[in-house]
Structure formats: C-alpha cells, structure tokens
C-alpha atoms as a PDB file:
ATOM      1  CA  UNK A   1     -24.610  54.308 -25.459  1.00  0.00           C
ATOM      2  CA  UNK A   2     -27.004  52.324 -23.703  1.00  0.00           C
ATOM      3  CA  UNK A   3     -25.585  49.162 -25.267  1.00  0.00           C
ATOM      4  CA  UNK A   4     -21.845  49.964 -23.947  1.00  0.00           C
ATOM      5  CA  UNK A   5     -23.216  50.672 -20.706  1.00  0.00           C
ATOM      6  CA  UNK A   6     -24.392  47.177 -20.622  1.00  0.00           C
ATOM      7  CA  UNK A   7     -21.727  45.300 -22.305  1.00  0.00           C
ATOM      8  CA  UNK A   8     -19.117  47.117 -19.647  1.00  0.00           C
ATOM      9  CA  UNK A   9     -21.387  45.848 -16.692  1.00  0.00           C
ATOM     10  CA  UNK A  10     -21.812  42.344 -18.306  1.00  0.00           C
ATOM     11  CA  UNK A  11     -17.743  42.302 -17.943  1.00  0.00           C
ATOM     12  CA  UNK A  12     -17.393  43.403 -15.189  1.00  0.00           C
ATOM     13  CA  UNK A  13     -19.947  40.486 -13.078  1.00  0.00           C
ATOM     14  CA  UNK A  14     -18.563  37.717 -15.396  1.00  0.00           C
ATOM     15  CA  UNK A  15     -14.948  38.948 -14.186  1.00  0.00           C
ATOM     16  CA  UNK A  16     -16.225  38.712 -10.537  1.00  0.00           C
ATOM     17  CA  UNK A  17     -17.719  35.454 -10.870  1.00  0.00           C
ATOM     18  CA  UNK A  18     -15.105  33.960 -12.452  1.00  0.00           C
ATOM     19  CA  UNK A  19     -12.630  34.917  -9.679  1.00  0.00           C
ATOM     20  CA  UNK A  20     -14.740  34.088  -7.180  1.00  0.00           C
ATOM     21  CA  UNK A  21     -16.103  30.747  -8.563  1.00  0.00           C
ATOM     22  CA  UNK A  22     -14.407  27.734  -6.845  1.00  0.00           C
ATOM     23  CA  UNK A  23     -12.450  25.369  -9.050  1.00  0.00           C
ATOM     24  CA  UNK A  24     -12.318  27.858 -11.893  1.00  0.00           C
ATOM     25  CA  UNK A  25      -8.587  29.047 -12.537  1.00  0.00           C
ATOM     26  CA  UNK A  26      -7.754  32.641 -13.415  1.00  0.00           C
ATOM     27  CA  UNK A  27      -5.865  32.525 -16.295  1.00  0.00           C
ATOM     28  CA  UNK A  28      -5.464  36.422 -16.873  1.00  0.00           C
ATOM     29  CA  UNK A  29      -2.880  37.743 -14.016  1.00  0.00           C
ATOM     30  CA  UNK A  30       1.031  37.584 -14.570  1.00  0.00           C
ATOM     31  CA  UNK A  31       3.079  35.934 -11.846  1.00  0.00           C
ATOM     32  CA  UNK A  32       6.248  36.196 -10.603  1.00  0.00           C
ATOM     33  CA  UNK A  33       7.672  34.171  -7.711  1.00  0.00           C
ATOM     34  CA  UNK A  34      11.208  33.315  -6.082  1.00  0.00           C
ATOM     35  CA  UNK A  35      11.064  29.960  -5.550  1.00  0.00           C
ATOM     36  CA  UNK A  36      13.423  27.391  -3.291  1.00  0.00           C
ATOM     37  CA  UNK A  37      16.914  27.705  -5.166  1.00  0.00           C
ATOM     38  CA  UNK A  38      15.936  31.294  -5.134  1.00  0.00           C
ATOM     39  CA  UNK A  39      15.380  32.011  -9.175  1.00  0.00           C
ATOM     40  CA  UNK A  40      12.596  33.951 -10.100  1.00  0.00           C
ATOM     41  CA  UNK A  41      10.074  31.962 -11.833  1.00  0.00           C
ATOM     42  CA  UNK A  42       7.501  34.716 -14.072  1.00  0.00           C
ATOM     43  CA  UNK A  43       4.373  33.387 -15.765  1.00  0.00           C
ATOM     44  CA  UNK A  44       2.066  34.837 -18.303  1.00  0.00           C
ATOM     45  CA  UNK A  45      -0.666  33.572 -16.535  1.00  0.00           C
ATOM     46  CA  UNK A  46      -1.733  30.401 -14.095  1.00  0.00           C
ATOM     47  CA  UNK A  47       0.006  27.102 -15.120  1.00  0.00           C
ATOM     48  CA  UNK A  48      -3.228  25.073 -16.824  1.00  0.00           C
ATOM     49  CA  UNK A  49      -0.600  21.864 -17.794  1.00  0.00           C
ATOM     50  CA  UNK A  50       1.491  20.844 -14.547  1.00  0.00           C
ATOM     51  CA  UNK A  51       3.442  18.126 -14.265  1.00  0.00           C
ATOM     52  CA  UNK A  52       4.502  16.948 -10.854  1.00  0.00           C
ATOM     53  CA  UNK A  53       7.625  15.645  -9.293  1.00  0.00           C
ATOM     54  CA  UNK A  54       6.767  14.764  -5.650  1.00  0.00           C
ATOM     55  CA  UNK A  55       3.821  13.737  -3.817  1.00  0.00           C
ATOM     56  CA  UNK A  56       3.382  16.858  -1.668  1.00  0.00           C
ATOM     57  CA  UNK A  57       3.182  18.897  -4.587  1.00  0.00           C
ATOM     58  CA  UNK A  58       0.611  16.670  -5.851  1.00  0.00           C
ATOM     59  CA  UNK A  59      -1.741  16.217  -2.718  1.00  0.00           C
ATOM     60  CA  UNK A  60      -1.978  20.412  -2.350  1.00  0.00           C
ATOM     61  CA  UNK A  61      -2.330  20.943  -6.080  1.00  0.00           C
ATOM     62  CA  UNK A  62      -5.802  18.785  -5.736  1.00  0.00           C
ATOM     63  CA  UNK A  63      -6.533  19.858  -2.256  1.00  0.00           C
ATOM     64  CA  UNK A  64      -6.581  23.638  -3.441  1.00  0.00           C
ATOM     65  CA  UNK A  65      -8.633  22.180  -6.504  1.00  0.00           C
ATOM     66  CA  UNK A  66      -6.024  22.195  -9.470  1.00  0.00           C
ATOM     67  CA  UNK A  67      -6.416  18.539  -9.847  1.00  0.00           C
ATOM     68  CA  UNK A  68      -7.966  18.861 -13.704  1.00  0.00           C
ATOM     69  CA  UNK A  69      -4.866  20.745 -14.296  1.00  0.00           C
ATOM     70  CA  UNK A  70      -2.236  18.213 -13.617  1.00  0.00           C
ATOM     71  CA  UNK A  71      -1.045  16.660 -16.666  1.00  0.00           C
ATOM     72  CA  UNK A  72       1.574  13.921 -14.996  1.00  0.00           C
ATOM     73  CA  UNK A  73       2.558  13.114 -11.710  1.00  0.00           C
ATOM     74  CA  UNK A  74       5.468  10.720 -10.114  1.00  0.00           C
ATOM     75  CA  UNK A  75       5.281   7.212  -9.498  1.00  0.00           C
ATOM     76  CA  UNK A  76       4.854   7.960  -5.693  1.00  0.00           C
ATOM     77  CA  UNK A  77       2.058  10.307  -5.707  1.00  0.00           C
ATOM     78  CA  UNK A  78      -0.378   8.204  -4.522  1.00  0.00           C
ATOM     79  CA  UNK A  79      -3.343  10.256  -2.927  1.00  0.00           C
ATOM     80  CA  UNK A  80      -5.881  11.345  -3.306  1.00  0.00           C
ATOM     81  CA  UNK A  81      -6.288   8.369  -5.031  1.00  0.00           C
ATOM     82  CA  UNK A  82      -7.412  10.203  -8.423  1.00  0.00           C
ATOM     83  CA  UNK A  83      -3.848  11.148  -8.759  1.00  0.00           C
ATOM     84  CA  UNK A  84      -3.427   7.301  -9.609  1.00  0.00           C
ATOM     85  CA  UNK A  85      -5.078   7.846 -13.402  1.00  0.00           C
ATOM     86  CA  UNK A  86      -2.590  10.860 -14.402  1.00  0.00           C
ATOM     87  CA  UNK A  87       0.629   9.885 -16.497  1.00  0.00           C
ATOM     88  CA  UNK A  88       3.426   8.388 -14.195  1.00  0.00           C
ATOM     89  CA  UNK A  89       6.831   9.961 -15.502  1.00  0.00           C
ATOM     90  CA  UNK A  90       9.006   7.616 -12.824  1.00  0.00           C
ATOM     91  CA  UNK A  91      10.984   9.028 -10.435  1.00  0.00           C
ATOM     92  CA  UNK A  92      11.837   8.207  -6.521  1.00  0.00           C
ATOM     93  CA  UNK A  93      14.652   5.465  -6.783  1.00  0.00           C
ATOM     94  CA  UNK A  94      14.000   4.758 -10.444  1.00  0.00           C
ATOM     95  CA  UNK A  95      15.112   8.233 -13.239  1.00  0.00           C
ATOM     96  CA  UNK A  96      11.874  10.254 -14.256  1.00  0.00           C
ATOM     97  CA  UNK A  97      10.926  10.244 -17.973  1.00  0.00           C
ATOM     98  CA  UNK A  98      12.586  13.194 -19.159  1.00  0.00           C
ATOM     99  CA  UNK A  99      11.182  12.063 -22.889  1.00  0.00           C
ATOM    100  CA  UNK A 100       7.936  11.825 -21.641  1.00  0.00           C
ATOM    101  CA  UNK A 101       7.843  14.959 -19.346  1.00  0.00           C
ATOM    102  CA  UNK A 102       8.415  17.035 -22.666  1.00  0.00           C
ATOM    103  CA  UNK A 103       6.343  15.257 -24.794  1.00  0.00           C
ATOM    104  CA  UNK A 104       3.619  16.726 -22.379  1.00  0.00           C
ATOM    105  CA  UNK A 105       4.636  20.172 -23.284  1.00  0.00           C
ATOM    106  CA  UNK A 106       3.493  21.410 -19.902  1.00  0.00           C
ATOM    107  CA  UNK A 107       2.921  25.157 -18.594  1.00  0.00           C
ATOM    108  CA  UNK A 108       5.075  24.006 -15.826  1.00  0.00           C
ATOM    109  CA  UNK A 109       7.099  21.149 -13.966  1.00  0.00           C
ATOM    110  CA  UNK A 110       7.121  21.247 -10.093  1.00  0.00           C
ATOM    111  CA  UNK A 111       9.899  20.009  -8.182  1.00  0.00           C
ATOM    112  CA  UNK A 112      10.024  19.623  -4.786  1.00  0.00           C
ATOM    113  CA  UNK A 113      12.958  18.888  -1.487  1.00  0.00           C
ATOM    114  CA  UNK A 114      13.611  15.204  -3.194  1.00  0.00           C
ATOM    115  CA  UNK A 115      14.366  16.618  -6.221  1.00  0.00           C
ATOM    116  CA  UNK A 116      17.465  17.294  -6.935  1.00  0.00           C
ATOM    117  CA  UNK A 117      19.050  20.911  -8.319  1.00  0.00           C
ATOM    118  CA  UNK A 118      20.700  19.175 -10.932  1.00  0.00           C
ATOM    119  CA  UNK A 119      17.374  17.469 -12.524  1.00  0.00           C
ATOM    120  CA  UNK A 120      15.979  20.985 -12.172  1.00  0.00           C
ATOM    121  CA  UNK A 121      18.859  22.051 -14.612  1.00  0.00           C
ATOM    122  CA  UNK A 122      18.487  19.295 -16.698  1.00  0.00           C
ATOM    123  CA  UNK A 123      14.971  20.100 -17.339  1.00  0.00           C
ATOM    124  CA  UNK A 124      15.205  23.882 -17.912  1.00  0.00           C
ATOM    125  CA  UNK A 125      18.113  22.878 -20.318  1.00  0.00           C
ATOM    126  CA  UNK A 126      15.297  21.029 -21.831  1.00  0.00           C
ATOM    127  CA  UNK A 127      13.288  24.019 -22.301  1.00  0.00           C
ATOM    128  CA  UNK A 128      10.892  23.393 -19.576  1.00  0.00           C
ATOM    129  CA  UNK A 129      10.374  25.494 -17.130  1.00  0.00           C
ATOM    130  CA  UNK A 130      10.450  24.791 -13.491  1.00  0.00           C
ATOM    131  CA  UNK A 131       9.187  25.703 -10.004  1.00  0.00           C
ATOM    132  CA  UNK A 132      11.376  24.373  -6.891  1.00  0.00           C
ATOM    133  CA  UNK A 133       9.152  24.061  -3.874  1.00  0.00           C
ATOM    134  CA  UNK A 134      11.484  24.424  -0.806  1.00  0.00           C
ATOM    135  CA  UNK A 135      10.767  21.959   2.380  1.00  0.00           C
ATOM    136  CA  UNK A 136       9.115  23.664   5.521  1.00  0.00           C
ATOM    137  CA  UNK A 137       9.752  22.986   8.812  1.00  0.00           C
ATOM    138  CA  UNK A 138       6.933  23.702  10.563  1.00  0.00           C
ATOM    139  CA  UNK A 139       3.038  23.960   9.638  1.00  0.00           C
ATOM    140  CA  UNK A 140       3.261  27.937   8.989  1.00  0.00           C
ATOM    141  CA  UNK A 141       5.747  26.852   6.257  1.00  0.00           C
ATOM    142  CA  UNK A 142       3.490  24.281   4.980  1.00  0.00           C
ATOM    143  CA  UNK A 143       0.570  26.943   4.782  1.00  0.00           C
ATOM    144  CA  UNK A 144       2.591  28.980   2.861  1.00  0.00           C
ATOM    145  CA  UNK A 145       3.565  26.245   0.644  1.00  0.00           C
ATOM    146  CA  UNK A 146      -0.266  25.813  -0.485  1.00  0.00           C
ATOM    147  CA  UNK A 147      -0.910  29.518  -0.542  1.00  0.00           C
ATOM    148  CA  UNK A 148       1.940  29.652  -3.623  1.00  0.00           C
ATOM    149  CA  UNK A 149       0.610  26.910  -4.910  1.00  0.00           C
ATOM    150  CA  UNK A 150      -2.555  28.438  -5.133  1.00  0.00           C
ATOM    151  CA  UNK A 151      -1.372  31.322  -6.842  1.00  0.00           C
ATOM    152  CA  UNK A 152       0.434  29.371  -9.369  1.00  0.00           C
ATOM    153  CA  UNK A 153      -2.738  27.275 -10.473  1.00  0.00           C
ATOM    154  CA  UNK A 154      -4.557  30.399 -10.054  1.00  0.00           C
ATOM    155  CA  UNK A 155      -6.852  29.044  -7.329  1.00  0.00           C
ATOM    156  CA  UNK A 156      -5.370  31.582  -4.676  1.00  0.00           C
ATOM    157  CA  UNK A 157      -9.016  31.916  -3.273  1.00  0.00           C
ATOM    158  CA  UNK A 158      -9.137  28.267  -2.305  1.00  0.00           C
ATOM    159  CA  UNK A 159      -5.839  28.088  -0.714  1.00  0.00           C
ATOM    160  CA  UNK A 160      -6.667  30.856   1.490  1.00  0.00           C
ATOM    161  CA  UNK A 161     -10.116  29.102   2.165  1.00  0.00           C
ATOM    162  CA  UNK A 162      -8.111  25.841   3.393  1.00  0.00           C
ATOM    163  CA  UNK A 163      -5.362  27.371   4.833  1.00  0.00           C
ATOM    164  CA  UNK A 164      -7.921  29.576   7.232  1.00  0.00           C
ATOM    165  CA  UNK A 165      -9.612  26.291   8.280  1.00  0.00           C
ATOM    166  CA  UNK A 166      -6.378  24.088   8.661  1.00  0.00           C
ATOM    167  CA  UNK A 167      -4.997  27.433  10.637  1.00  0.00           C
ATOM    168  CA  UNK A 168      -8.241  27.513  13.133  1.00  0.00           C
ATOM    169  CA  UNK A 169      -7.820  23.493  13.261  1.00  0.00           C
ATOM    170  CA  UNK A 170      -3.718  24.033  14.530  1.00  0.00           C
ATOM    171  CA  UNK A 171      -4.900  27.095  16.836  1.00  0.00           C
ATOM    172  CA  UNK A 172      -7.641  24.448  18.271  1.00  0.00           C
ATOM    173  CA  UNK A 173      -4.842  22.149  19.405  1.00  0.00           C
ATOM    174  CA  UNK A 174      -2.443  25.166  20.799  1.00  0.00           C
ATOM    175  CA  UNK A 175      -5.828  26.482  23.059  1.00  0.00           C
ATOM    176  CA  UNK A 176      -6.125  23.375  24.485  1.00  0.00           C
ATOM    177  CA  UNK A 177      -2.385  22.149  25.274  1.00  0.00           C
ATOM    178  CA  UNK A 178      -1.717  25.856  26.179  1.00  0.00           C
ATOM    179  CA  UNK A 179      -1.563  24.748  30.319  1.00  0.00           C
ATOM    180  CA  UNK A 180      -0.230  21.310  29.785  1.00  0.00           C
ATOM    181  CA  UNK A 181       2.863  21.064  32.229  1.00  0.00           C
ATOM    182  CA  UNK A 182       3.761  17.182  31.275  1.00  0.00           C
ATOM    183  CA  UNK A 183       5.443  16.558  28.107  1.00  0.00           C
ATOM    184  CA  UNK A 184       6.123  12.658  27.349  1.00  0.00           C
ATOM    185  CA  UNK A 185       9.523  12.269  25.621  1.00  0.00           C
ATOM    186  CA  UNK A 186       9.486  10.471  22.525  1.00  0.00           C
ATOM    187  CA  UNK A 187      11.413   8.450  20.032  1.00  0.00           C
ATOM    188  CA  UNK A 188      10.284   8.389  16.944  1.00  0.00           C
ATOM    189  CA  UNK A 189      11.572   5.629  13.936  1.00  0.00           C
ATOM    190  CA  UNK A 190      12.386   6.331  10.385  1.00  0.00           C
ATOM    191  CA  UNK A 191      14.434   3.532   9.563  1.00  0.00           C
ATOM    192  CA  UNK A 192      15.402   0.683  11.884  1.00  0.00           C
ATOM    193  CA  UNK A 193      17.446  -1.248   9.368  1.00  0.00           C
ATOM    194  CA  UNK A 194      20.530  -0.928  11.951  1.00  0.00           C
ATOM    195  CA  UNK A 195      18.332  -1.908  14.890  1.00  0.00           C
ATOM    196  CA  UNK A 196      21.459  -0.609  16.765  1.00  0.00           C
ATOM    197  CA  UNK A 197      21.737   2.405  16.004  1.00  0.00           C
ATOM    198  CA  UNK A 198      17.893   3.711  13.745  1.00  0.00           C
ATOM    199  CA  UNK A 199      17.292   6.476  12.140  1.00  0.00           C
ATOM    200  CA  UNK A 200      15.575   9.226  13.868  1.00  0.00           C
ATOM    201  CA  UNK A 201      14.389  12.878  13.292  1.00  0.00           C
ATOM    202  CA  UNK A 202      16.882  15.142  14.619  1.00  0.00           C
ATOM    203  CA  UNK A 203      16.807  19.325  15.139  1.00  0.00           C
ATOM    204  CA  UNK A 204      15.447  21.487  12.981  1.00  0.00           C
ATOM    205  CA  UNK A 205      13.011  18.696  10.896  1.00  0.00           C
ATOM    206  CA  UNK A 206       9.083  18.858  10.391  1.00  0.00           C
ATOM    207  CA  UNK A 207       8.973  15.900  13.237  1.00  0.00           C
ATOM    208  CA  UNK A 208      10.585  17.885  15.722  1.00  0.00           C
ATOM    209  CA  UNK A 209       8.238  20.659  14.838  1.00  0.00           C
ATOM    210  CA  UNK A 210       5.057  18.637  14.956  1.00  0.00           C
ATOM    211  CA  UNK A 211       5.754  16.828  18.199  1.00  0.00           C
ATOM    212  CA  UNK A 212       6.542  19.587  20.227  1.00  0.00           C
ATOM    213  CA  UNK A 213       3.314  21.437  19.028  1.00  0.00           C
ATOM    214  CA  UNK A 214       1.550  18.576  19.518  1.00  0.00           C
ATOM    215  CA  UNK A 215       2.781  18.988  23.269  1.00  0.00           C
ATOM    216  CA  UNK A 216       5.420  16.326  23.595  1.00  0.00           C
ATOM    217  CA  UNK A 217       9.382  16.011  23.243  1.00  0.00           C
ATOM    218  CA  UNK A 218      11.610  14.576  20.463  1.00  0.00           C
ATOM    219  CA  UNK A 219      14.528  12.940  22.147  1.00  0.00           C
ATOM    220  CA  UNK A 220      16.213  13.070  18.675  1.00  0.00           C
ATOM    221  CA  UNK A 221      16.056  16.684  18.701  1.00  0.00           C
ATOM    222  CA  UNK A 222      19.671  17.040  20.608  1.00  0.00           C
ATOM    223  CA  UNK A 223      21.180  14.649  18.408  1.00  0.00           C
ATOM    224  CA  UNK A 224      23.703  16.570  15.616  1.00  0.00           C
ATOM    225  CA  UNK A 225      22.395  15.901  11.904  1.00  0.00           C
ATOM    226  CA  UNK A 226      18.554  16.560  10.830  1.00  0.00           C
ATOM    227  CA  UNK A 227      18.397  12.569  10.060  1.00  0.00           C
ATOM    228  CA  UNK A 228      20.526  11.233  12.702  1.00  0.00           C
ATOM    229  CA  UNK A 229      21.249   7.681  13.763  1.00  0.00           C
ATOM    230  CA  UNK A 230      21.183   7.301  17.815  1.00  0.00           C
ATOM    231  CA  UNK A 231      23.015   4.496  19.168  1.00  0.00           C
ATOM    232  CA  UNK A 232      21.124   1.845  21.238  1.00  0.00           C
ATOM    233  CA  UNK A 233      22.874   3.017  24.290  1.00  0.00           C
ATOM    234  CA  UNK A 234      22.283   6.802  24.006  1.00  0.00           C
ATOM    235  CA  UNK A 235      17.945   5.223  23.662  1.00  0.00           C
ATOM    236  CA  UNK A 236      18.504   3.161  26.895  1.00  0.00           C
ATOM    237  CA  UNK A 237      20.248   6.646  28.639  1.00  0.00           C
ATOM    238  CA  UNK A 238      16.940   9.045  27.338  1.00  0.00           C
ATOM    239  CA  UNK A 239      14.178   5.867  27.893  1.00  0.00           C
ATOM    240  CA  UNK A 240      11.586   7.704  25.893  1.00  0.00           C
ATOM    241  CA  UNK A 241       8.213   7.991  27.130  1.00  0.00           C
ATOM    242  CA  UNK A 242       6.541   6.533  23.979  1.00  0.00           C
ATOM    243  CA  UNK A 243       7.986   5.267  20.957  1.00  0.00           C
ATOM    244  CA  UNK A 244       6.135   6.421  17.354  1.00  0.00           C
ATOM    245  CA  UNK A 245       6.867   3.820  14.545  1.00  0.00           C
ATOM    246  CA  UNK A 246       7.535   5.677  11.465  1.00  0.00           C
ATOM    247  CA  UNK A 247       8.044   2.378   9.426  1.00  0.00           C
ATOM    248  CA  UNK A 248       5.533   0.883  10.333  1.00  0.00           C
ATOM    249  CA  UNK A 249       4.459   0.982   6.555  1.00  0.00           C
ATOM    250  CA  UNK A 250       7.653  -1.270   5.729  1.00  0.00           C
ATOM    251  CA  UNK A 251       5.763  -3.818   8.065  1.00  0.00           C
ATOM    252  CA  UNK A 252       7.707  -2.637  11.455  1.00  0.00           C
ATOM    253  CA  UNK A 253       5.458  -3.352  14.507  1.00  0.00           C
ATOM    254  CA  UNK A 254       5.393  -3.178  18.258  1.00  0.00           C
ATOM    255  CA  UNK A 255       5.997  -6.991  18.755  1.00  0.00           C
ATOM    256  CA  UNK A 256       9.271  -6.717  16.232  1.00  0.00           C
ATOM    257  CA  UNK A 257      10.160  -4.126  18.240  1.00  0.00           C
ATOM    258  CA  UNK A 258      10.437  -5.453  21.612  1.00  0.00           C
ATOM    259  CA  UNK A 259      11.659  -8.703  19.851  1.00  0.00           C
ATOM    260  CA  UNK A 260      15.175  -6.257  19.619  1.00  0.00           C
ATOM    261  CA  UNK A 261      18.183  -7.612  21.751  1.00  0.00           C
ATOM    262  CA  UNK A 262      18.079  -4.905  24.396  1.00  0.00           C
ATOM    263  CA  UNK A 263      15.023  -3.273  23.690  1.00  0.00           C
ATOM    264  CA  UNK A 264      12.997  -5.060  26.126  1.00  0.00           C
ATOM    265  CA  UNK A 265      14.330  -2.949  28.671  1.00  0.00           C
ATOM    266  CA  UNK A 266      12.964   0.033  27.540  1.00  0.00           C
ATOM    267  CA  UNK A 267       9.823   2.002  29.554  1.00  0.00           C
ATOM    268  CA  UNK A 268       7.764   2.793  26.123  1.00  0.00           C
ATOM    269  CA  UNK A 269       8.361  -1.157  25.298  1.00  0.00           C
ATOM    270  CA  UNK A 270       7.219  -2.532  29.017  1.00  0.00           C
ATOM    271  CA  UNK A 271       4.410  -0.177  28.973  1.00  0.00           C
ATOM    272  CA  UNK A 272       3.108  -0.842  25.816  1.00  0.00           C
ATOM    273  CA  UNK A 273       3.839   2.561  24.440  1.00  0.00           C
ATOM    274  CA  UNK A 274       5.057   1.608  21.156  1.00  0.00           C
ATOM    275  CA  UNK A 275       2.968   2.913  18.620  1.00  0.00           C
ATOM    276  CA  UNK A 276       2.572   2.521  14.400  1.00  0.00           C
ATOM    277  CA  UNK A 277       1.957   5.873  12.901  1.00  0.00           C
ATOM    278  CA  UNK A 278       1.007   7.212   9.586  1.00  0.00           C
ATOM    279  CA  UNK A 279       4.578   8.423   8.428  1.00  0.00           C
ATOM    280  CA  UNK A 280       2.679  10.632   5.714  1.00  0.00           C
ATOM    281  CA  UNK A 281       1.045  12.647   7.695  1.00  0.00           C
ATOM    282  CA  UNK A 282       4.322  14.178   8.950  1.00  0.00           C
ATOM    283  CA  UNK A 283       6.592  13.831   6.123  1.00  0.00           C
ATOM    284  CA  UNK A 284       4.358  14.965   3.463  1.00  0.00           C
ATOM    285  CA  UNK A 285       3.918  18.451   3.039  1.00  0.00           C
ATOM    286  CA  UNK A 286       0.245  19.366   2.586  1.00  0.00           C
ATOM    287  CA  UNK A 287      -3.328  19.755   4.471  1.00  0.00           C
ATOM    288  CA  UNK A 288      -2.747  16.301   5.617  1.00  0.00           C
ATOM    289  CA  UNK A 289      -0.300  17.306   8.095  1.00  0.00           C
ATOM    290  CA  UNK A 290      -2.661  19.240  10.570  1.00  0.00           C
ATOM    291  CA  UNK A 291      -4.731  15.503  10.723  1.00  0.00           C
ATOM    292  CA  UNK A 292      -0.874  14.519  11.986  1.00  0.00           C
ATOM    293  CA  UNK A 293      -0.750  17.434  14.482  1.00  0.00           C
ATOM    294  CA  UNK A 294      -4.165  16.035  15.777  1.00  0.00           C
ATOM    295  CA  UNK A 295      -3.398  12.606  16.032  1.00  0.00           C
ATOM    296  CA  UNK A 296       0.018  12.806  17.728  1.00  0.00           C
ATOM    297  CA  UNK A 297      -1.439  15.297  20.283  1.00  0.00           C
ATOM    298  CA  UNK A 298      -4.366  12.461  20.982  1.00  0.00           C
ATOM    299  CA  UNK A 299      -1.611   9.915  21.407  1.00  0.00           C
ATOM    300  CA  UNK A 300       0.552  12.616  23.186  1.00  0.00           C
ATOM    301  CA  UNK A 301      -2.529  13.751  25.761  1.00  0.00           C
ATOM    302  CA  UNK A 302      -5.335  11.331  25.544  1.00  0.00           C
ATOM    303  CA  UNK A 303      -7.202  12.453  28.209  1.00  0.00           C
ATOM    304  CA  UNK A 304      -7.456  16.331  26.460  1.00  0.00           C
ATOM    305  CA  UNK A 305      -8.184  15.087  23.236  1.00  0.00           C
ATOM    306  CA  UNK A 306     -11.469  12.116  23.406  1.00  0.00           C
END
C-alpha cells in the first residue's frame, strides 16, 4: 500500500515538473486547431519533427524554444542564426523540395501567408500533414500567432512567458505616446524599382498597424490595394514628414534617394528625414516585431524615447 502511495506521488511531481520545465515539450495532450484556410488540424500529441516553410514560423518556433524540434527550414529563414545548420528544402522564388520534405517524415509541415494553398494541397496529397499560419495585422495577431505555436510544439508555457513580456514592452510604448498630439506623416518604401510610382504599404497591412501605434501616420494608408504603388505626384501632394526605407537591404539609401528626378523637392529629403530601416522587423511575424514598434516610435518621437 505504502509502495502505491509513493509510486502515485512520484507521478504526479515528475508530471508537474515536466510541464513546468522550460524547453521540455509535452508530448502527452491531443490538439486540435483551425488554422488559416480554416481546416481543422488534430494531433496526437506536440509536433517533435517540424519542418518549416517561412521565416516567421521559424524565428517563433526557436523564440518559444522548439528550436531542437525543427527538422528543416526554408532557404530564407535566416535567424536566429542557428536556423542556418537545419536542412534547407528551397523555397521563396526557387520550388521547395517536396522529395526532401518527405524524406524527413516530419510530425508536421508549417506553412505560412507566402505559401501558397495549392502547395498546402500538394503536400497533404503527399501524406503530410500541414498547419497554415494566417498573416496578422497587428501585434495582438502576432501574439496570438506564437501562443499557437506554442501549443503546437507543446511549449505553451513559454509562449505565454514571452508573449506577457513582449505585451508589457507594447503597453510601455502606448503609456508613453498616450498624450502625444503631433503625428509626423510618413512614407514608407517597399520597392522603388519604378522610382515613379514605389511600392508602399497601403490599409489594412502590419506597416500601417505598427506606425500608427508607434504614434505616427502612413500616408499609404488611403491608397486602394494593401501593396499599392503611389504615383510621384500623389508623394509631392502628401510631402511626408519622414521617409522609412524599407529596401534599404537591396542597397537603397538616402543619397539614391534624393538622387530621384523630382525627389529633391520633397520636405523628408531637404530635411534629412530619410531613413534605412530594418524591413524584418515589420514584415516578419514574430517577437522581433515589438523591437520594430520601439524603434519606429524612437525615430517617430525622439525626444520621448532617449
């Protein structure tokens, strides 16, 4: 009697410990989720062999410490820089290795918003099973994207850990821009291929999101489309406050810039208001975006944020 007493108790603290432990995944509790193209997605337990389609996915899966349980990643999933030594199935402009994808006979793939619906199909039709991961458009979507992804690597614990601090961090930022009056307008680049007429975040995007709660205005946000070209002329009429160089990582700068026929004219370019910014710390879903929402609301309000 005495013996099952103790046995029972030994269970039941190794049970605790083991769901409380960080970086340990539970591996016991069924899950069921709906994921982006709305299909219900059930598993027998935490995926332990994920393979990864987009860099978002891959950045949260090691920031909520499922990194030892990524099998294969895609050939832009480039941080944390650890992700570098997993298998690289292709993908972005090149096809992903389908071959090698189910070679890896992994628990699950993970798809996310530059994946298309019909690779999805193409790998379930392969017998794999897969997770869509739907893009957010603001920083309460992105916390809920690492809270699922928490629960499907079975480290739901240290999603809700992050996503507390990275929720405190945003609230920090709202307290003090919560009396700011001024709000500098801003045009910010994706693609300035066409210099007359770029590519700019439009309504209802992540960048709209992020600059207005970073206490500042997207000129781009009255435009029609969600990626939306604006002519030269219609940038002269709105003569943004500050211009934010999204490509500045395709080796775009502030001197190319006012080296545009016509741009010269522009307030952000005679001021010295044209910026290079860290495109991935917007576009990317993941903890790495509230480091964005800090930054832009330095550049936004310098004199708030030292």
């Amino acid at each position: 009697m005495k013996k099952s007493i103790l046995l029972t108790t030994l269970i039941i603290i190794t049970s605790i410990l083991n769901a409380c432990t960080p970086g340990i995944a539970s591996k016991s509790a069924e899950i069921t989720l709906v994921d982006g193209l709305d299909k219900h997605i059930n598993l027998d337990q935490p995926a332990q062999k994920i393979v990864s389609l987009s860099p978002p996915i891959t950045e949260i899966l090691f920031a909520v410490g499922a990194g030892d349980q990524l099998t294969a990643r895609d050939s832009f999933s480039d941080y944390p820089e650890t992700a570098l030594t997993l298998t690289d199935i292709g993908g972005g402009f090149a096809q992903y290795d389908l071959e090698t994808i189910v070679s890896l006979t992994p628990d699950l793939v993970i798809a996310g918003s530059i994946n298309t619906p019909e690779l999805v199909q193409s790998l379930e039709d392969l017998g794999l099973k897969v997770f869509y991961l739907a893009n957010p458009t603001d920083l309460e979507g992105t916390f809920s994207a690492i809270q699922t992804m928490g629960i499907i690597s079975g480290h739901e614990n240290e999603a809700d850990y992050l996503v507390e601090g990275l929720r405190s961090r945003t609230e920090a930022v709202e307290s003090i821009l919560k009396n700011v009056d001024e709000r500098p307008t801003v045009y910010y680049e994706l693609d300035a291929s066409d210099v007359t007429k770029p590519y700019t975040p439009g309504p209802n995007t992540f960048y709209t999101s992020m600059i207005k709660a970073a206490g500042a205005e997207n000129i781009g946000e009255k435009l029609e489309f969600e990626w939306a070209q604006i002519s030269l002329e219609q940038l002269l009429i709105d003569d943004p406050d500050l211009i934010l160089l999204g490509d500045a990582i395709w080796g775009v700068s502030p001197e190319s810039v006012a080296e545009r026929p016509g741009w010269d004219t522009l307030t952000a370019v005679k001021n010295n208001r044209v910026l290079p910014f860290d495109d991935n710390l917007i576009a990317r879903i993941g903890p790495r975006q509230v480091d964005g929402l800090e930054a832009l609301a330095a550049i936004f309000h310098p004199d708030l944020f030292k």
